[in-house]
Structures are given as structure tokens and as C-alpha cells.
C-alpha atoms as a PDB file:
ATOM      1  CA  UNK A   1      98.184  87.051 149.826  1.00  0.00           C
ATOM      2  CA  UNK A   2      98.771  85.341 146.345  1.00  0.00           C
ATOM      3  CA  UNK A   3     101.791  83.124 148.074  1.00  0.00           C
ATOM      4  CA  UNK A   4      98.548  81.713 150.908  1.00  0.00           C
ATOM      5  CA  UNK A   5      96.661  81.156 147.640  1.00  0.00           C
ATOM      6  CA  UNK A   6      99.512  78.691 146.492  1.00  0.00           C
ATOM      7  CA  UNK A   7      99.505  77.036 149.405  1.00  0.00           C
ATOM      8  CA  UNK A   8      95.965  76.588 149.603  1.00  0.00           C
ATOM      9  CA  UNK A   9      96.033  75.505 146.097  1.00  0.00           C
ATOM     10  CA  UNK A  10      98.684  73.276 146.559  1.00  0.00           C
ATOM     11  CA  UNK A  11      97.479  71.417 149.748  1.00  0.00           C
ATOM     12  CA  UNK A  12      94.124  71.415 148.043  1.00  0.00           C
ATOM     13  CA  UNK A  13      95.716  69.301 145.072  1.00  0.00           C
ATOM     14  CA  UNK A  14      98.164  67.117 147.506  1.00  0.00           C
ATOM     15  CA  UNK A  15      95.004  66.158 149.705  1.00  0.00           C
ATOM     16  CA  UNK A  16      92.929  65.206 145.927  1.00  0.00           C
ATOM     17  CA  UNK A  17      95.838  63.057 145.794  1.00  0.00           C
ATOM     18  CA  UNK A  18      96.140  61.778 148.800  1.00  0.00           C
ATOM     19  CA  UNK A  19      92.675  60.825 148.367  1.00  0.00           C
ATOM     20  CA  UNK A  20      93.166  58.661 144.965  1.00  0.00           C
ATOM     21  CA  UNK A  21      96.220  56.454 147.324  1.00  0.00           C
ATOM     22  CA  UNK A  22      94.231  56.022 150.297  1.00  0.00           C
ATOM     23  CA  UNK A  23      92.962  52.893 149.495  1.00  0.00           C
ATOM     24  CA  UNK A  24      96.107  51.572 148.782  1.00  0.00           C
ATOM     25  CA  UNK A  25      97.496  53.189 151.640  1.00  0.00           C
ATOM     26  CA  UNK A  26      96.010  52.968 155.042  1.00  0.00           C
ATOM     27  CA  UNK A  27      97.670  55.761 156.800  1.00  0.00           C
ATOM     28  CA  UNK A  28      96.356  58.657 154.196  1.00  0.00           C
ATOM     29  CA  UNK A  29      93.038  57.579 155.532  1.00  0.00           C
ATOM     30  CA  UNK A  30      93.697  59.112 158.633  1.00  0.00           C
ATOM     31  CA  UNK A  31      95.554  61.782 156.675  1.00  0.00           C
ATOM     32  CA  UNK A  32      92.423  62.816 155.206  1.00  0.00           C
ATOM     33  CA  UNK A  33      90.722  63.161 158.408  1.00  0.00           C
ATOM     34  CA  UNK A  34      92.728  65.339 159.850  1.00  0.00           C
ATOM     35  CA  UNK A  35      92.006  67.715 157.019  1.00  0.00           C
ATOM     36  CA  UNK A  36      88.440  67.617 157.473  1.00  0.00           C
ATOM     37  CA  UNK A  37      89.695  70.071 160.478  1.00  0.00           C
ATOM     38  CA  UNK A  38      91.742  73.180 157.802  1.00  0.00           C
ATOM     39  CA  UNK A  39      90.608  76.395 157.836  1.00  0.00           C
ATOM     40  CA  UNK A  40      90.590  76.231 154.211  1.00  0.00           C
ATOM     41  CA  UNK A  41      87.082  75.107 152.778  1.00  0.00           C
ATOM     42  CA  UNK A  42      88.846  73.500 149.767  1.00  0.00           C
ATOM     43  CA  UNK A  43      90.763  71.443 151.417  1.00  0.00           C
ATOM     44  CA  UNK A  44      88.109  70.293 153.628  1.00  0.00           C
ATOM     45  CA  UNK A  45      85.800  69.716 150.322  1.00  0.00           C
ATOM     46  CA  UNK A  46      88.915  67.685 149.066  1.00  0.00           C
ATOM     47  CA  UNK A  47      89.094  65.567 151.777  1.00  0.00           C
ATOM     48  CA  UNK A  48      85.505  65.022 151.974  1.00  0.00           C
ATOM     49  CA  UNK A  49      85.355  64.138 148.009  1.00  0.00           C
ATOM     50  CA  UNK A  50      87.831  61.421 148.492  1.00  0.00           C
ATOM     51  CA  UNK A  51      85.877  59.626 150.722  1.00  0.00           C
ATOM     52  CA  UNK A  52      82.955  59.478 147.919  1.00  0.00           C
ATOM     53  CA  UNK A  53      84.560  56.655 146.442  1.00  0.00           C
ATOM     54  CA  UNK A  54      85.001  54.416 149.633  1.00  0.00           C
ATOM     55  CA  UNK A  55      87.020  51.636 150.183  1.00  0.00           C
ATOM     56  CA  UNK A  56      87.012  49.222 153.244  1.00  0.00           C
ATOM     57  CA  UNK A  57      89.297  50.957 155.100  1.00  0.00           C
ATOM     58  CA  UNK A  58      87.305  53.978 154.992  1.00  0.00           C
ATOM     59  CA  UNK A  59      84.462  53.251 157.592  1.00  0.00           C
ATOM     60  CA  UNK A  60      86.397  54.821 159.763  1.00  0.00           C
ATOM     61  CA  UNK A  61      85.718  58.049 159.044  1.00  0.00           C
ATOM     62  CA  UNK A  62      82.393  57.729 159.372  1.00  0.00           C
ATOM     63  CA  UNK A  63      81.995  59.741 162.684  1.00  0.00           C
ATOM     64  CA  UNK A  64      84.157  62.672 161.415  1.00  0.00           C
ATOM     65  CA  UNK A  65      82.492  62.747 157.959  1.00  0.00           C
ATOM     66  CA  UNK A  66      79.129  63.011 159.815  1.00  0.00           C
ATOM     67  CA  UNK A  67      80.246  65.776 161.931  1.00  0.00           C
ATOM     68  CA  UNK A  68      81.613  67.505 158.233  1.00  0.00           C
ATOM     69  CA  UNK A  69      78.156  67.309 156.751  1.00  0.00           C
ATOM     70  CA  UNK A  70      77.628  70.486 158.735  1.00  0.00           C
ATOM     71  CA  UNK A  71      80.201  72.217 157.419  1.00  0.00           C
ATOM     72  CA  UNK A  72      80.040  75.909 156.743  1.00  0.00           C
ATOM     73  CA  UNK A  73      80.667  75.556 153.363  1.00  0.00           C
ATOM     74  CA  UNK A  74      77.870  73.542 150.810  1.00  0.00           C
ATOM     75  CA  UNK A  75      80.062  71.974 148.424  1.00  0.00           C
ATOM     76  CA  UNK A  76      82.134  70.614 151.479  1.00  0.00           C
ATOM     77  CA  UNK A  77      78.771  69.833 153.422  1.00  0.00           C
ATOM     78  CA  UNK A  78      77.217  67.719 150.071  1.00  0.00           C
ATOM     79  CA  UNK A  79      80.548  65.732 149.961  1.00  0.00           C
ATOM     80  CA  UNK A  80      80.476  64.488 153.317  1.00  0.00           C
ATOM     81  CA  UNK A  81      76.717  63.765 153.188  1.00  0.00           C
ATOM     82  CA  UNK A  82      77.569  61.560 149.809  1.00  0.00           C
ATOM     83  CA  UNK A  83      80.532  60.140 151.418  1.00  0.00           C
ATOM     84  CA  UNK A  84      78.351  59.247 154.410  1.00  0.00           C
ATOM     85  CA  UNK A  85      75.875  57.761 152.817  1.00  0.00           C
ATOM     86  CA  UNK A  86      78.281  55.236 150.695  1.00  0.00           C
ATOM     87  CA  UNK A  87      80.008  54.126 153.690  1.00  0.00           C
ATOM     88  CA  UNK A  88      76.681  53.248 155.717  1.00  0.00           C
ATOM     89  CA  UNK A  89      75.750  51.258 152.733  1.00  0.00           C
ATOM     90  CA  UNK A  90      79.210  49.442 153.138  1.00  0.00           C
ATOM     91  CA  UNK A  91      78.415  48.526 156.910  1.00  0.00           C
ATOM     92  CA  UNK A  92      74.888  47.273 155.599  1.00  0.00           C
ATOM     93  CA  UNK A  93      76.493  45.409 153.169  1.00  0.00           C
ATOM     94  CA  UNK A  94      79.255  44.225 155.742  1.00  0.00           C
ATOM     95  CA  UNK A  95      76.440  43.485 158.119  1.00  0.00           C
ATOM     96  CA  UNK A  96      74.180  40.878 156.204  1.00  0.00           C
ATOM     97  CA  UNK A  97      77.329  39.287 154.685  1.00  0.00           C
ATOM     98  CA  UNK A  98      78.392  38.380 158.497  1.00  0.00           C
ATOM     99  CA  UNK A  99      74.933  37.436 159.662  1.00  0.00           C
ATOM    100  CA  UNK A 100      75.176  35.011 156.254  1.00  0.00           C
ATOM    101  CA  UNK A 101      75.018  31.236 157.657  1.00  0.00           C
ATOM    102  CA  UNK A 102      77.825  29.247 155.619  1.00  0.00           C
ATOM    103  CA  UNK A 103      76.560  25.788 153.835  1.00  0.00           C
ATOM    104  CA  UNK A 104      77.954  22.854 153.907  1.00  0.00           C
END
């Protein structure tokens, strides 16, 4: 048991930082997805936390971080509803600024 709690602990830790290169690093973001789908609740939490900082890359997500906000677990479940909620704002923000009529 206490060598799965290193691993845990360990892929817990390598998806946090994961999460800090991702928007330097375009593939992690789908990375971090596919850890939205562990049977570990921290790891799931982890990736959910990284995508509380977005970055314009990140919008994807946005269907599987929805789907997360009904996670079992809360902390994992409050993450993914902040997460969600930053990256709509983005796509507002993206919106307007392409409606935006350029002057000449």
C-alpha cells in the first residue's frame, strides 16, 4: 500500500507540474486532460487546479472541465467549476475583441 501512495503522490506532484509548463507547452494541455480521467482524486484535483490559471491554449478543455465539475470529489469538483468559469470569461473576452470593427 505505502509504494501506491508514492505513486499517487508522485503523479500528483508531476501533473502540478505539468500544469505550471502547459502554457508554454501545448501538448501538456492535453496531458492534463487525460488526467481529469485517474482514479486518483488528487490527481484529478491537480489537473483541474492547473487549469485555474488559464492561458489561450486552454479553452480547450472546456468540455472536459465541465464534465469534471461533477466530480465525486469537492475539492476536485470546485477546481473545475473555477477553471470553467475563467476560461468562459476568456471566450467572452475573445468574442467582443473579434466582433471589434478596426479604424482607419
Amino acid at each position: 500500500m505505502a509504494e501506491e501512495d508514492e505513486k499517487a503522490h508522485l503523479c500528483r506532484n508531476a501533473v502540478r507540474a505539468l500544469g505550471k509548463l502547459a502554457p508554454y507547452v501545448p501538448a501538456a494541455t492535453t496531458v492534463l486532460v487525460k488526467k481529469f480521467q485517474s482514479s486518483d482524486a488528487g490527481v484529478r484535483c491537480a489537473a483541474a487546479e492547473a487549469f485555474k490559471k488559464p492561458w489561450p491554449g486552454a479553452v480547450v478543455a472546456l468540455p472536459a472541465l465541465k464534465r469534471l465539475t461533477a466530480d465525486t470529489w469537492r475539492s476536485t469538483r470546485e477546481a473545475a467549476q473555477t477553471a470553467v468559469g475563467r476560461l468562459k470569461a476568456i471566450q467572452r473576452i475573445r468574442g467582443r475583441q473579434a466582433r471589434r470593427i478596426p479604424h482607419e
